[in-house]
C-alpha atoms as a PDB file:
ATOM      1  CA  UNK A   1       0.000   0.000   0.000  1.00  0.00           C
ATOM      2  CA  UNK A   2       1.510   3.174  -1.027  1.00  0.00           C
ATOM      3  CA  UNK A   3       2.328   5.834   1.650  1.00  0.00           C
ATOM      4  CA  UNK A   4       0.106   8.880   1.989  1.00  0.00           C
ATOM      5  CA  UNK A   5       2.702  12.186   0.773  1.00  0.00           C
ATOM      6  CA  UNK A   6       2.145  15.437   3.425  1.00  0.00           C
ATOM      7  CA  UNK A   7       2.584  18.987   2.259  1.00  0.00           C
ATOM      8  CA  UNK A   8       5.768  20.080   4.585  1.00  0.00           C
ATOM      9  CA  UNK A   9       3.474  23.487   4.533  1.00  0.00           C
ATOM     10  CA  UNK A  10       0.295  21.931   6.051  1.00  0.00           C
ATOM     11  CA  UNK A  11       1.105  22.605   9.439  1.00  0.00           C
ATOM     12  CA  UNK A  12       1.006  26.269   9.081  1.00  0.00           C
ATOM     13  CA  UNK A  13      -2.650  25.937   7.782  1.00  0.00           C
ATOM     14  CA  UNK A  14      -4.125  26.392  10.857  1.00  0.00           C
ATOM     15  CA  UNK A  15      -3.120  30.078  10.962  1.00  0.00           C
ATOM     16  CA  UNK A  16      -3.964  30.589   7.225  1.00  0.00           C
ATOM     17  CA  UNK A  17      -7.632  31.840   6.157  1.00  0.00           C
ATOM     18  CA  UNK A  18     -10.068  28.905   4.816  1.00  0.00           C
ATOM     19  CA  UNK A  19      -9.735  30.345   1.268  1.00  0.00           C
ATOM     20  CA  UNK A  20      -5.960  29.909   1.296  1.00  0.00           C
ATOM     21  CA  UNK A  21      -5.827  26.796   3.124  1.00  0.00           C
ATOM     22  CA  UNK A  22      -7.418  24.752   0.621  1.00  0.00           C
ATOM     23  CA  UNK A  23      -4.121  24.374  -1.572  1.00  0.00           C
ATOM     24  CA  UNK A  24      -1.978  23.324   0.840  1.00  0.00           C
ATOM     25  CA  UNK A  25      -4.045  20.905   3.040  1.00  0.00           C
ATOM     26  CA  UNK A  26      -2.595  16.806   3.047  1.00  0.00           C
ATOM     27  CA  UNK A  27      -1.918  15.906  -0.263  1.00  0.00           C
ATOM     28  CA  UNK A  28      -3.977  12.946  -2.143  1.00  0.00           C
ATOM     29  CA  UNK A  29      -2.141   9.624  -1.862  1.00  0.00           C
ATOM     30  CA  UNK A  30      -0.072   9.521  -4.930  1.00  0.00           C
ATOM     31  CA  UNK A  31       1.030  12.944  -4.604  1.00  0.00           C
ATOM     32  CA  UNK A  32       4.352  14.497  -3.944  1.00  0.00           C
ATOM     33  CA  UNK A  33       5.410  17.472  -1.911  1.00  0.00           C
ATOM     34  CA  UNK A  34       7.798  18.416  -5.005  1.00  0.00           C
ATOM     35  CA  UNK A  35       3.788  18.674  -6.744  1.00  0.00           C
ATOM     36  CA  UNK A  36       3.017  21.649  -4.847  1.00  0.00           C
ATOM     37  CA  UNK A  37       2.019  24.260  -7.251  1.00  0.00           C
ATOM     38  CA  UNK A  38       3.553  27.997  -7.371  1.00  0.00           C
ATOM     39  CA  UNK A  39       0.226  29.305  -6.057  1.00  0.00           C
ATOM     40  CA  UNK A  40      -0.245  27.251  -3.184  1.00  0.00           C
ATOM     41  CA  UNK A  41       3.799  28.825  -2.485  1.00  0.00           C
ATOM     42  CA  UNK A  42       2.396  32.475  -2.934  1.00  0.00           C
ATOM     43  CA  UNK A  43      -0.241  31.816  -1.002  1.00  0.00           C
ATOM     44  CA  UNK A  44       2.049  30.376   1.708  1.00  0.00           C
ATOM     45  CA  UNK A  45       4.460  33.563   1.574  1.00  0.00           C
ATOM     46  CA  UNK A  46       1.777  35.631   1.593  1.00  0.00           C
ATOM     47  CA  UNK A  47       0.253  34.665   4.869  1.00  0.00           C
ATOM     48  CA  UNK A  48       3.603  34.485   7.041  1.00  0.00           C
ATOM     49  CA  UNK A  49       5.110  37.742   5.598  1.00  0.00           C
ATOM     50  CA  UNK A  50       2.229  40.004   5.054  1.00  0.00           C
ATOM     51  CA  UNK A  51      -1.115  38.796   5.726  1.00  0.00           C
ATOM     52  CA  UNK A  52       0.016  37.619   9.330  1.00  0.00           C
ATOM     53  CA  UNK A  53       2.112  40.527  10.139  1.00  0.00           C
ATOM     54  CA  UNK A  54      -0.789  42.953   9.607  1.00  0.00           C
ATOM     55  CA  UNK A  55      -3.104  40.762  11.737  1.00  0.00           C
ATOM     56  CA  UNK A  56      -0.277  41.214  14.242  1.00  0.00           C
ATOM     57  CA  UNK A  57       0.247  44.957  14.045  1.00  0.00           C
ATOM     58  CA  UNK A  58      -4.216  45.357  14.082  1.00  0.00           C
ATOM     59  CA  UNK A  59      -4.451  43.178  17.366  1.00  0.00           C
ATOM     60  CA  UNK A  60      -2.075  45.469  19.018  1.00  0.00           C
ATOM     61  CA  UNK A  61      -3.438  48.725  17.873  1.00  0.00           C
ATOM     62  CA  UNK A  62      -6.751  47.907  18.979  1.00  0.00           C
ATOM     63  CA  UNK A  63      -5.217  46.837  22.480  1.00  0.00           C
ATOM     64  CA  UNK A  64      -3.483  50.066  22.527  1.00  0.00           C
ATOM     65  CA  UNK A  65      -7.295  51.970  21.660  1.00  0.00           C
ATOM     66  CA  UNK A  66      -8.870  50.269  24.008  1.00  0.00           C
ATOM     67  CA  UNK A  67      -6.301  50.627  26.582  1.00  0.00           C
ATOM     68  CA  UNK A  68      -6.447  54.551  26.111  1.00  0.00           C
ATOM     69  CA  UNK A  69     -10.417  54.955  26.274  1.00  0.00           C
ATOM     70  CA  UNK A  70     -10.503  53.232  29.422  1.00  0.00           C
ATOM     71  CA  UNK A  71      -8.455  55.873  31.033  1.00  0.00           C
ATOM     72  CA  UNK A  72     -10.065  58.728  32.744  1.00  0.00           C
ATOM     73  CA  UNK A  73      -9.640  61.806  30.700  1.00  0.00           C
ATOM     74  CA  UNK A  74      -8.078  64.547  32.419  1.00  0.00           C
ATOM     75  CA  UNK A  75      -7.293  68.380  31.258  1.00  0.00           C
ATOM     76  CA  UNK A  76      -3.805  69.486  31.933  1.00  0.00           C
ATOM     77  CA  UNK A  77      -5.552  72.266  34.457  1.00  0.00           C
ATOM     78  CA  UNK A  78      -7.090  69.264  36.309  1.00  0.00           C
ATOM     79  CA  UNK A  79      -3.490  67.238  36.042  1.00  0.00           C
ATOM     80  CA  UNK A  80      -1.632  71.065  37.521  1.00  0.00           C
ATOM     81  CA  UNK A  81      -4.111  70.986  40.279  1.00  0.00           C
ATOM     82  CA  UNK A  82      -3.555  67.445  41.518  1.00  0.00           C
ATOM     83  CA  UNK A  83      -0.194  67.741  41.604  1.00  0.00           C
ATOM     84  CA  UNK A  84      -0.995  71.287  43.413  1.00  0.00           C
ATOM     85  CA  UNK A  85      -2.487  69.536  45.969  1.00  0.00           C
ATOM     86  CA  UNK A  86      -0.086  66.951  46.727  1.00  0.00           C
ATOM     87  CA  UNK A  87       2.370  69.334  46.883  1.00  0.00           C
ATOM     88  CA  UNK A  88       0.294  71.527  49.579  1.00  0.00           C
ATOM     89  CA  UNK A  89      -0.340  68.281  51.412  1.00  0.00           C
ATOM     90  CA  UNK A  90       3.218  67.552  52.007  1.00  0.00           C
ATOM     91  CA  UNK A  91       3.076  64.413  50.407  1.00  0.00           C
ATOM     92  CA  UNK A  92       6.592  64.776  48.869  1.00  0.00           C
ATOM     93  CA  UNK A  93       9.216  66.032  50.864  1.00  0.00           C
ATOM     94  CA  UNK A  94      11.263  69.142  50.327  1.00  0.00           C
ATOM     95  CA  UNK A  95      14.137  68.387  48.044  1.00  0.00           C
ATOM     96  CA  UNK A  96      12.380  65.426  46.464  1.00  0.00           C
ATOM     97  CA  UNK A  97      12.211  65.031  42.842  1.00  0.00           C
ATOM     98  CA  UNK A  98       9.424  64.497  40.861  1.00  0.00           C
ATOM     99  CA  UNK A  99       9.332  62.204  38.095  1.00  0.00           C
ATOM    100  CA  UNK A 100       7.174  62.955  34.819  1.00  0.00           C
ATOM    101  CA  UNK A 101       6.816  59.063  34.634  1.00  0.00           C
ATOM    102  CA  UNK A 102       5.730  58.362  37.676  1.00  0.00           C
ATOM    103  CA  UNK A 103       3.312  61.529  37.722  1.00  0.00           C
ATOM    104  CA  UNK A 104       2.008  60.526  34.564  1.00  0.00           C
ATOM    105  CA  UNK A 105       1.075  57.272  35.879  1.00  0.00           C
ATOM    106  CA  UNK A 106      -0.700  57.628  39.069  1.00  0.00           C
ATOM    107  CA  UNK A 107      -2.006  60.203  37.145  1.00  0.00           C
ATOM    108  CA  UNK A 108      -3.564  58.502  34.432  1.00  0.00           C
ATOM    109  CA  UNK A 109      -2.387  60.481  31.669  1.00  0.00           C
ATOM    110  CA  UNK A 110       0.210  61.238  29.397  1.00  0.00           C
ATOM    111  CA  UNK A 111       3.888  63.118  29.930  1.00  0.00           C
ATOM    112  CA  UNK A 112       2.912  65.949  27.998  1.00  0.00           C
ATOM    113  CA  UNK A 113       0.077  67.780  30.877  1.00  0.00           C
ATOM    114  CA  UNK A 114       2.947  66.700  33.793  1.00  0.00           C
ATOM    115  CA  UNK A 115       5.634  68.907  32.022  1.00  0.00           C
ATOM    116  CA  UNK A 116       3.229  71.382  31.571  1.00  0.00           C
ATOM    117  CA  UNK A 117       1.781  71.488  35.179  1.00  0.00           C
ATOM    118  CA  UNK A 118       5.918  71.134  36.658  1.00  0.00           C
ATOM    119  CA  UNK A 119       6.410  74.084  34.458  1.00  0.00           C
ATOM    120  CA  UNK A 120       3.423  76.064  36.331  1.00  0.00           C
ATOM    121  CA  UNK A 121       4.174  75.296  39.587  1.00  0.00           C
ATOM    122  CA  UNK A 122       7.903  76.000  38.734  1.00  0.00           C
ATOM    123  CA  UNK A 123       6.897  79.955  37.455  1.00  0.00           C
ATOM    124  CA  UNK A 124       4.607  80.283  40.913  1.00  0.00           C
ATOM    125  CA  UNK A 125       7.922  79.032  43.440  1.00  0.00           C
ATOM    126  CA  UNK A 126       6.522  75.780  44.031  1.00  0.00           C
ATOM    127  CA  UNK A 127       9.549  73.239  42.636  1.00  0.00           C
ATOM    128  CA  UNK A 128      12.699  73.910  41.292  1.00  0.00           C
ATOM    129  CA  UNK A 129      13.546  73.210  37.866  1.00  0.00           C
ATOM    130  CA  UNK A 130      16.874  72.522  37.408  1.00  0.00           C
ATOM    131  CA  UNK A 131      18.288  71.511  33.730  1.00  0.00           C
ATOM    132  CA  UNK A 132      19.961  68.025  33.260  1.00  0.00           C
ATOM    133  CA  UNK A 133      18.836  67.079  36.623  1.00  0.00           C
ATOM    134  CA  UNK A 134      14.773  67.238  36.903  1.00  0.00           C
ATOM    135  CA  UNK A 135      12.604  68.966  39.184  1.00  0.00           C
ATOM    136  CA  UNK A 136      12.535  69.122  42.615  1.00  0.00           C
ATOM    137  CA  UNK A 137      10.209  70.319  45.180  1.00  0.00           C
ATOM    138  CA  UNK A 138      10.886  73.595  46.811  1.00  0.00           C
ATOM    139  CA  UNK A 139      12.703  73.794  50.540  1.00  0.00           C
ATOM    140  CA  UNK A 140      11.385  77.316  52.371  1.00  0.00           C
ATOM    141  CA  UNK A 141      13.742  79.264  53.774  1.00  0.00           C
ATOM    142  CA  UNK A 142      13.553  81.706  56.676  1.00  0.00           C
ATOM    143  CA  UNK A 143      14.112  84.245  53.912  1.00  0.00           C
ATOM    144  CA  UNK A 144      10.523  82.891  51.926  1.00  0.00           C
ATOM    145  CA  UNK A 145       8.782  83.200  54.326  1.00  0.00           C
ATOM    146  CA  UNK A 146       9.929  86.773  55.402  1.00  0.00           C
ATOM    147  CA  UNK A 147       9.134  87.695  51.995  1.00  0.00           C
ATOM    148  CA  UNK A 148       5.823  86.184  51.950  1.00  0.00           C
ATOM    149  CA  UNK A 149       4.887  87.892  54.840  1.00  0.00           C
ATOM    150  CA  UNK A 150       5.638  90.879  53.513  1.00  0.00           C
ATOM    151  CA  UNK A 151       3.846  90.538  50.278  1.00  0.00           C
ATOM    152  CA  UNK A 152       0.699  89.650  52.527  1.00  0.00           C
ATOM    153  CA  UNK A 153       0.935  93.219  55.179  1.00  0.00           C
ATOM    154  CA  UNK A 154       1.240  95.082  51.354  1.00  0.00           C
ATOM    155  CA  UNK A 155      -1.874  93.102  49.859  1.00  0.00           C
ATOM    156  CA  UNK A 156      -4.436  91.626  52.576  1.00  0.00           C
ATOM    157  CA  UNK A 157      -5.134  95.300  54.614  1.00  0.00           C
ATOM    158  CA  UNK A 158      -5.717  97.027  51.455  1.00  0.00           C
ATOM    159  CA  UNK A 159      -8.199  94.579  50.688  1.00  0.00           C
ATOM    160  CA  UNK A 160      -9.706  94.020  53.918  1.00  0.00           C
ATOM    161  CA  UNK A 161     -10.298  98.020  53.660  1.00  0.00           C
ATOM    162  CA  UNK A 162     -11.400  97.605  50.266  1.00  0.00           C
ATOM    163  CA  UNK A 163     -14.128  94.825  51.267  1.00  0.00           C
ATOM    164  CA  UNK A 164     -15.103  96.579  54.140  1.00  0.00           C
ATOM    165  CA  UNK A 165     -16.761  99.171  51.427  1.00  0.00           C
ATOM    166  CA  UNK A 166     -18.132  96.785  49.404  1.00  0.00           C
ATOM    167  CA  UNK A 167     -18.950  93.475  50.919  1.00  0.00           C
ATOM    168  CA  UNK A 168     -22.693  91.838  50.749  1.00  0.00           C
ATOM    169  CA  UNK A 169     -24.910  90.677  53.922  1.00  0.00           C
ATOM    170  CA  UNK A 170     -24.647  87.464  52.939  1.00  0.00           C
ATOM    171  CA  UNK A 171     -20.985  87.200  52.483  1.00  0.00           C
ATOM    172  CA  UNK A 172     -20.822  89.212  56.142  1.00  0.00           C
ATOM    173  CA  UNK A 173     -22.834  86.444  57.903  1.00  0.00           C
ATOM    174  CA  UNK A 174     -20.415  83.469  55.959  1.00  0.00           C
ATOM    175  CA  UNK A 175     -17.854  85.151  57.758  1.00  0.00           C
ATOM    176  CA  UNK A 176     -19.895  84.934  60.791  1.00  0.00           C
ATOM    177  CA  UNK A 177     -20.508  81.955  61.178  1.00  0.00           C
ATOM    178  CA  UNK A 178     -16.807  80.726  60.195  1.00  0.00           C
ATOM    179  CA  UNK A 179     -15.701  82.801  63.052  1.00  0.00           C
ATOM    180  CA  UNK A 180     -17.961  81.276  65.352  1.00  0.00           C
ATOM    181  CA  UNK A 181     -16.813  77.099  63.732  1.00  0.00           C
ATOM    182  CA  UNK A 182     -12.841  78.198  64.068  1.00  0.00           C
ATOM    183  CA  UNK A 183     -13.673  79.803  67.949  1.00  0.00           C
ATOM    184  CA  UNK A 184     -15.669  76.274  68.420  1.00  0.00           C
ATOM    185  CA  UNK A 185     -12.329  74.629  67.390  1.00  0.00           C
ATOM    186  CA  UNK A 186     -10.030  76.505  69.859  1.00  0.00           C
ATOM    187  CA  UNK A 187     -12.065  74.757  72.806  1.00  0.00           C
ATOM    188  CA  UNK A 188     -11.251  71.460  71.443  1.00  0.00           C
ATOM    189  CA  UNK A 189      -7.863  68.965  71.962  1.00  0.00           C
ATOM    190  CA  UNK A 190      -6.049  69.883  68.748  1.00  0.00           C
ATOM    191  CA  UNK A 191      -5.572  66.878  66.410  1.00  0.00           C
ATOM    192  CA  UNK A 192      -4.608  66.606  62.760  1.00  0.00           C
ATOM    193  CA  UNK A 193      -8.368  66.704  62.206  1.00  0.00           C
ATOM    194  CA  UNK A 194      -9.193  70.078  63.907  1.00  0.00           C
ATOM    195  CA  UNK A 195      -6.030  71.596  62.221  1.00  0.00           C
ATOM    196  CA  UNK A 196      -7.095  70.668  58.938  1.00  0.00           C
ATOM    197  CA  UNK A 197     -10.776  71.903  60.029  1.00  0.00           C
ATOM    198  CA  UNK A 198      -8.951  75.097  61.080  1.00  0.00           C
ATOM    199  CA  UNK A 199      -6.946  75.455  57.973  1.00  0.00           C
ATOM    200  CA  UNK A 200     -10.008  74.984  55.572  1.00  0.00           C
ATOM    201  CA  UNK A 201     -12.459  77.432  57.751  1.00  0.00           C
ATOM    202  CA  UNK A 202      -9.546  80.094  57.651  1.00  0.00           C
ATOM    203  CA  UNK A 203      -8.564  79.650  53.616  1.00  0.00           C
ATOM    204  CA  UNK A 204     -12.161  80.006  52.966  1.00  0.00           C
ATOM    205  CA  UNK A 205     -12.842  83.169  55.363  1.00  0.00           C
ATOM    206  CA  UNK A 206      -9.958  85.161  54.085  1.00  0.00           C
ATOM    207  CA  UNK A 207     -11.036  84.289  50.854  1.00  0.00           C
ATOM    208  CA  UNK A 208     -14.361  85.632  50.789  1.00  0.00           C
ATOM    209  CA  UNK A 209     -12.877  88.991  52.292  1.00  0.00           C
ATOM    210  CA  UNK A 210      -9.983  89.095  49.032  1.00  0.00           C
ATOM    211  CA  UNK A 211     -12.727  88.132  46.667  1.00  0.00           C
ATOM    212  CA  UNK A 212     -15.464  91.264  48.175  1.00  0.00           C
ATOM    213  CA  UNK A 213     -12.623  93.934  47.274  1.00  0.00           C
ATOM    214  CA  UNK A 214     -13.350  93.500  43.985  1.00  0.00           C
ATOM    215  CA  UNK A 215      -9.357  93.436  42.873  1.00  0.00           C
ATOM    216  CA  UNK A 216      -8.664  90.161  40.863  1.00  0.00           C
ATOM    217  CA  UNK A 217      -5.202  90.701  39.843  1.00  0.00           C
ATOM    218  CA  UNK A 218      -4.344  91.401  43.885  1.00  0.00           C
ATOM    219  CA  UNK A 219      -6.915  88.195  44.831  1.00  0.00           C
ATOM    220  CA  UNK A 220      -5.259  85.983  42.565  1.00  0.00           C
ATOM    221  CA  UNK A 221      -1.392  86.858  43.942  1.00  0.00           C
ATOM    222  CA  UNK A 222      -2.547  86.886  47.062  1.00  0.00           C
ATOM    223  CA  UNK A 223      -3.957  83.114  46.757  1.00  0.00           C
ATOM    224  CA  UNK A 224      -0.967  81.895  44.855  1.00  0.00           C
ATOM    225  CA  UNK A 225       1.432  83.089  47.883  1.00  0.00           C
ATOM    226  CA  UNK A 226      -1.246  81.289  50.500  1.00  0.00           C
ATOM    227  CA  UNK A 227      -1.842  78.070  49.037  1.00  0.00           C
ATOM    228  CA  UNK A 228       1.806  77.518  49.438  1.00  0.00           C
ATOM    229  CA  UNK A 229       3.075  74.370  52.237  1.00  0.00           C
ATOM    230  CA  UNK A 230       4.137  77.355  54.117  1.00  0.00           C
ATOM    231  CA  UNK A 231       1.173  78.358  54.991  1.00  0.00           C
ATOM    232  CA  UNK A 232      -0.325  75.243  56.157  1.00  0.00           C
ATOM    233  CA  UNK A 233       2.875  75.007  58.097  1.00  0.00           C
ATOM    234  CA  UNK A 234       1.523  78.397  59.905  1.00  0.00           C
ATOM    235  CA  UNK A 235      -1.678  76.357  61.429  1.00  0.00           C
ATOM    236  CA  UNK A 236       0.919  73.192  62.727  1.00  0.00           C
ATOM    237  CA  UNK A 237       3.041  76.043  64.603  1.00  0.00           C
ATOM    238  CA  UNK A 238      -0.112  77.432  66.589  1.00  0.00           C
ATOM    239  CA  UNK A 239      -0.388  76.008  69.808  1.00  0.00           C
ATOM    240  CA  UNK A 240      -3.730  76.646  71.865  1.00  0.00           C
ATOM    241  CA  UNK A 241      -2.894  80.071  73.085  1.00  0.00           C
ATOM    242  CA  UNK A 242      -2.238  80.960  69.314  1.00  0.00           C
ATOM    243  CA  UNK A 243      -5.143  79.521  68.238  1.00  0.00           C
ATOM    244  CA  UNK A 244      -7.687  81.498  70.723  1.00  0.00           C
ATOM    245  CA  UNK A 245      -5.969  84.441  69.758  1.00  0.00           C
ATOM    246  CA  UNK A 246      -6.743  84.176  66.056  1.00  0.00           C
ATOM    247  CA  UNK A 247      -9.917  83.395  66.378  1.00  0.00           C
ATOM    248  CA  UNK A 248     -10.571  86.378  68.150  1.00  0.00           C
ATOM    249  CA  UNK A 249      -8.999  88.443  65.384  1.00  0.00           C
ATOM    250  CA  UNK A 250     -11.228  86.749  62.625  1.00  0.00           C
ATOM    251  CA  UNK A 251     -14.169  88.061  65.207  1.00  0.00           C
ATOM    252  CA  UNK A 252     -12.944  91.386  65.529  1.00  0.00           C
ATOM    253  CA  UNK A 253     -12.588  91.390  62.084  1.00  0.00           C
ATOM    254  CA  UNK A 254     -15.826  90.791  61.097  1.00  0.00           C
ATOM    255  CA  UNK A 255     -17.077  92.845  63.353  1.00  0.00           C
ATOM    256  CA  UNK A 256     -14.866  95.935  61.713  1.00  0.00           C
ATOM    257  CA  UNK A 257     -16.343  94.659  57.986  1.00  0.00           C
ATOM    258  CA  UNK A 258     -20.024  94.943  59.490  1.00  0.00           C
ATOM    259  CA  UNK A 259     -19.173  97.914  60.360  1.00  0.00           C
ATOM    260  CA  UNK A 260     -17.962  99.162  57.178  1.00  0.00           C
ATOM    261  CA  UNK A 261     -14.809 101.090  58.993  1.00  0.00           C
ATOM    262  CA  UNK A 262     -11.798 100.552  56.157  1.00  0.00           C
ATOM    263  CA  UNK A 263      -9.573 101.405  58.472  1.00  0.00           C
ATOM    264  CA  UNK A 264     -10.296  99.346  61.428  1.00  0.00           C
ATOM    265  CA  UNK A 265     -10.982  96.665  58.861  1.00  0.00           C
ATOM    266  CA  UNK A 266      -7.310  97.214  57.866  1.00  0.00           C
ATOM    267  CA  UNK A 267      -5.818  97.778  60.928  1.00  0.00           C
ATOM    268  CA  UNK A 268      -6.848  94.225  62.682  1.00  0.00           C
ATOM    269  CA  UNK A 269      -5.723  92.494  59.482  1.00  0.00           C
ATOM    270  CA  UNK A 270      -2.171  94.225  59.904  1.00  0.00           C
ATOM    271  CA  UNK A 271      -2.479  92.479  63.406  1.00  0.00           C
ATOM    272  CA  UNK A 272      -3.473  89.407  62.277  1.00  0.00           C
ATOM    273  CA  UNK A 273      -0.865  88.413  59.665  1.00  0.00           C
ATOM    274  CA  UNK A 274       1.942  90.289  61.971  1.00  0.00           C
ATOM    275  CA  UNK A 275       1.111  87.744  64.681  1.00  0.00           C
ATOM    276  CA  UNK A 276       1.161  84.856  61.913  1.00  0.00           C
ATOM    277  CA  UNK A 277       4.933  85.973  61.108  1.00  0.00           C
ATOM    278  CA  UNK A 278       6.149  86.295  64.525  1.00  0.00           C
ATOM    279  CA  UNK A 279       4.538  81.971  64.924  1.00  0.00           C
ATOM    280  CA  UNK A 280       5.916  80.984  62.277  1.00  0.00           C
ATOM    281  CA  UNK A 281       9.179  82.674  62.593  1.00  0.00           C
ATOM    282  CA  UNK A 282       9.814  81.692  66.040  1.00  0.00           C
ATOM    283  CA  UNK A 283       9.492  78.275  65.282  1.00  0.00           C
ATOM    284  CA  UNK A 284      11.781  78.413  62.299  1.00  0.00           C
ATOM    285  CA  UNK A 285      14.100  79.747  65.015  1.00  0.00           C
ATOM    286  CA  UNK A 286      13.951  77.391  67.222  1.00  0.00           C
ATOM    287  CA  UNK A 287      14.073  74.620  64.871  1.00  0.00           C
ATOM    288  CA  UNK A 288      17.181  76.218  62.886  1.00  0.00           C
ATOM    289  CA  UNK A 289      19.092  77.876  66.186  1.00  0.00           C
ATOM    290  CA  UNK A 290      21.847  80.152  64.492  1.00  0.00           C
ATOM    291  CA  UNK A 291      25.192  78.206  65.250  1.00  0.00           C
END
């Protein structure tokens, strides 16, 4: 009985469409694998060099399509504001650098909106950017936050005054009643959670009072110097003494905007941020004694 000849191809069939397979299944008995005609062979080269490369490349691509509408789309202002608020939460050290990769990826994005947003917060003193190394976040100095201070006793009185002309009922009880919450807080045990309660019920009183002068150039520089770690590094210096003491200023305070006296509105808010600067700087002090 006469041996049954194979195709040496047939084994590739099974990746091969059923319209190209046909020509190169097992061949009839008598047949030779010498037999194979040139189409079956064009067929055969077509497959493994072109038609299965281009399955290859499609498979990916749509793996790569799919993989990019699943993640959450984010604009670069929402990708400079996450990293804003990491960076105000202290949840990268000063001196530590940032990687665009690693951003990028908790992040959910691309590199492209993480350059962009490390170049922001580079222009408004939050990181360093420092060529053919990377970018680093900021340390404060004694000297940042004399300055910052400074720029604050120039900006906030003027438009405490300001607001004092100008501010709404509404926005005067607001202020009222986030008096009252932060003078609540002083008779409390301070823990991280009544700091960060203090810290939120502050940045939104002194906002309202920045927004009701009506200046939004001076609003806007003033809330770029605030939002800074310094600040919230302010609220961890106050101990309880501190604490009853500037809530009593954010009464008297309101009390001088009610009133709609500019200058006494100005004059507590001098008094306010001076006793701010002498916290904060008298912790720096002790924590950096001069050698």
């Amino acid at each position: 009985m006469a041996r049954k000849a194979t195709s040496p191809f047939w084994p590739f069939s099974f990746f091969l469409p059923p319209f190209i397979r046909l020509p190169i299944r097992r061949s009839s008995g008598h047949s030779d694998a010498r037999e194979i005609t040139k189409r079956a062979r064009r067929h055969f080269a077509y497959n493994i060099f072109i038609y299965m490369p281009i399955r290859t490349v499609m498979a990916v691509k749509e793996n790569i399509l799919h993989t990019m509408q699943s993640l959450p789309t984010r604009s670069p202002d929402d990708v400079y504001l996450a990293i804003k608020q990491s960076l105000a939460e202290n949840r990268y050290g000063a001196g530590q650098y940032l990687r665009e990769e690693q951003l990028a990826k908790s992040l959910g994005v691309s590199r492209t909106p993480v350059r962009e947003a490390l170049r922001r917060l580079g222009a408004e003193g939050w990181v360093e950017i420092r060529p053919n190394y990377g970018v680093r976040v900021k340390a404060w100095s004694l000297q940042d936050a004399r300055e910052i201070f400074e720029a604050r006793l120039l900006i906030e009185p003027f438009l405490a005054g300001r607001a004092a002309l100008k501010i709404g009922s509404a926005d005067i009880e607001r202020l009222s009643a986030l008096a009252d919450r932060m003078t609540a807080i002083t008779h409390q045990v301070s823990t991280p959670e009544t700091t960060e309660a203090w810290f939120a019920a502050n940045g939104e009183f002194h906002s309202i009072i920045t927004a009701a002068a009506g200046n939004a150039r001076l609003d806007r520089s003033l809330t770029s110097m605030k939002e800074t770690p310094l600040i919230k590094w302010t609220f961890d210096s106050y101990n309880d003494e501190h604490r009853a003491s500037s809530a009593r200023q954010h009464v008297e305070i309101v009390q001088a905007l009610a009133s709609r006296n500019a200058a006494w509105a100005e004059a507590i808010t001098r008094c306010h941020i001076l006793a701010a600067e002498k916290t904060v700087l008298d912790r720096y002090q002790r924590e950096h004694p001069s050698p």
